[in-house]
N, C-alpha and C. Protein backbone atom coordinates (compact mmCIF):
# COMPACT_ATOMS: atom_id res chain seq x y z
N UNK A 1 11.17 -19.62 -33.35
CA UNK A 1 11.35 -19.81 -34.79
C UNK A 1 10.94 -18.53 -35.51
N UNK A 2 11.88 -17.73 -35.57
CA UNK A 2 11.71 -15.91 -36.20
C UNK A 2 11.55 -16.51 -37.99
N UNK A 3 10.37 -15.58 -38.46
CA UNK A 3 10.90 -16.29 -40.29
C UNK A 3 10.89 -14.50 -40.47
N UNK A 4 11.36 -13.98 -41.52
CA UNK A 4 11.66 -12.83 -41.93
C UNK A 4 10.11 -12.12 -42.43
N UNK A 5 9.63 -13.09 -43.09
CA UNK A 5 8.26 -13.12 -43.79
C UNK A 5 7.19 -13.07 -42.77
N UNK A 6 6.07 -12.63 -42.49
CA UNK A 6 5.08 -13.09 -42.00
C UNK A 6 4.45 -13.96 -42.49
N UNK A 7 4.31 -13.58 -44.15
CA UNK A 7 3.72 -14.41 -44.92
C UNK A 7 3.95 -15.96 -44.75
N UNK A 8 5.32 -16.18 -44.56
CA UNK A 8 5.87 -17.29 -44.65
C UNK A 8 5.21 -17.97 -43.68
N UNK A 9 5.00 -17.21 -42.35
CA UNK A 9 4.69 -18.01 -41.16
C UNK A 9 3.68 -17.95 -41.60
N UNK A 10 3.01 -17.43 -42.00
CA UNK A 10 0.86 -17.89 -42.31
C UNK A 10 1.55 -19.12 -42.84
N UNK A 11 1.87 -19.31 -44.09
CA UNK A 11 1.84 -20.60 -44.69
C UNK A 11 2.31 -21.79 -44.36
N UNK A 12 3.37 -21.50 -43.33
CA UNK A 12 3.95 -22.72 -42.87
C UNK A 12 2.37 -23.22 -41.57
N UNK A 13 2.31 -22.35 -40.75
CA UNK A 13 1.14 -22.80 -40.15
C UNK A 13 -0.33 -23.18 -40.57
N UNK A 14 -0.20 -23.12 -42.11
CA UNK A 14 -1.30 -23.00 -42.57
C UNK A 14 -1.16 -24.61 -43.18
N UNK A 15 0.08 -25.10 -43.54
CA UNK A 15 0.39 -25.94 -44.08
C UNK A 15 0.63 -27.13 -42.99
N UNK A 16 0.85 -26.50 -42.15
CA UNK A 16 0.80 -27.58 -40.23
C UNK A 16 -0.40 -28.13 -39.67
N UNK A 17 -1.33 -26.89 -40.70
CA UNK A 17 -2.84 -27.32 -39.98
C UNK A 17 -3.60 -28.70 -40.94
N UNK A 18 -3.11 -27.87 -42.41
CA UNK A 18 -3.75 -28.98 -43.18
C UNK A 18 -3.04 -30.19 -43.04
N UNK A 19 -1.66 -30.58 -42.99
CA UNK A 19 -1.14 -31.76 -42.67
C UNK A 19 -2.01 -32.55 -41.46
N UNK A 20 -2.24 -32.16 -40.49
CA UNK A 20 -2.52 -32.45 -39.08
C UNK A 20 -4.20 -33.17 -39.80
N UNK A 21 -4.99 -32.24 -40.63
CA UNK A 21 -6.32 -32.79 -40.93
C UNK A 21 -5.79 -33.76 -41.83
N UNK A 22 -5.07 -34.12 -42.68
CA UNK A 22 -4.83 -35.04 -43.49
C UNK A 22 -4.65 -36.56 -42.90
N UNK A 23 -3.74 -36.10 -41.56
CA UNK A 23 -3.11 -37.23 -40.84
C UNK A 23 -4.47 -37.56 -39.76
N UNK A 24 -5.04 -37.05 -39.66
CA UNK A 24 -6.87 -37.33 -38.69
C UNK A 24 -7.62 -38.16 -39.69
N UNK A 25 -7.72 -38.00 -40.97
CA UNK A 25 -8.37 -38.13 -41.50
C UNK A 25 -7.45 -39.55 -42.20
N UNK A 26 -6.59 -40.07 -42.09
CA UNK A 26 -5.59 -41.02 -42.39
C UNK A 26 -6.10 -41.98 -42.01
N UNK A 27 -5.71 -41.55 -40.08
CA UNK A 27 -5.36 -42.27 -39.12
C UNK A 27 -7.24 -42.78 -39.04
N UNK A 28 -8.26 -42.49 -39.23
CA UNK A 28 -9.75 -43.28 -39.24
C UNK A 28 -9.97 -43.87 -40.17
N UNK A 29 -9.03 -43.88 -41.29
CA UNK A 29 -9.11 -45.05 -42.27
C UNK A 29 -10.32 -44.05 -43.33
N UNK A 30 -11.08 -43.09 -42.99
CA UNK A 30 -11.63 -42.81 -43.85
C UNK A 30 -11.00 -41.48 -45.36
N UNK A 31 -11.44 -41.24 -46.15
CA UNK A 31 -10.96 -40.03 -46.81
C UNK A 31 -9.61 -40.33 -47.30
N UNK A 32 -9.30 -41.41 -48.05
CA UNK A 32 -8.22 -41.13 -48.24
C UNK A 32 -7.88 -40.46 -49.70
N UNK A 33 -6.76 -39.06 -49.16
CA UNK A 33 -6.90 -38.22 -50.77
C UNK A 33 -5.49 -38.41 -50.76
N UNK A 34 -5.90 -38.58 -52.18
CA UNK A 34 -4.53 -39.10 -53.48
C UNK A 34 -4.12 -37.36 -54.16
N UNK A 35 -2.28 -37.40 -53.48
CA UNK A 35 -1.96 -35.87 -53.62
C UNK A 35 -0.69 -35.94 -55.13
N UNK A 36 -1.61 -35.40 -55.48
CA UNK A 36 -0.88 -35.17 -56.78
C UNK A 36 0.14 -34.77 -57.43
């Protein structure tokens, strides 16, 4: 998956990571944040 940007790839992986803690933090029933 080539992106032109580097930048882009920080953010997309950056945005893979926080999803992933969102969905951990889902899936224990605790923390649930209301996204605005």
């Amino acid at each position: 998956m080539a992106t032109p940007h580097s930048g882009c790839a920080n953010d997309l992986r950056l945005a893979l990571k926080v999803m992933a803690q969102i969905l951990a933090h889902s899936r224990t029933g605790k923390g649930h944040l209301s996204l605005g």
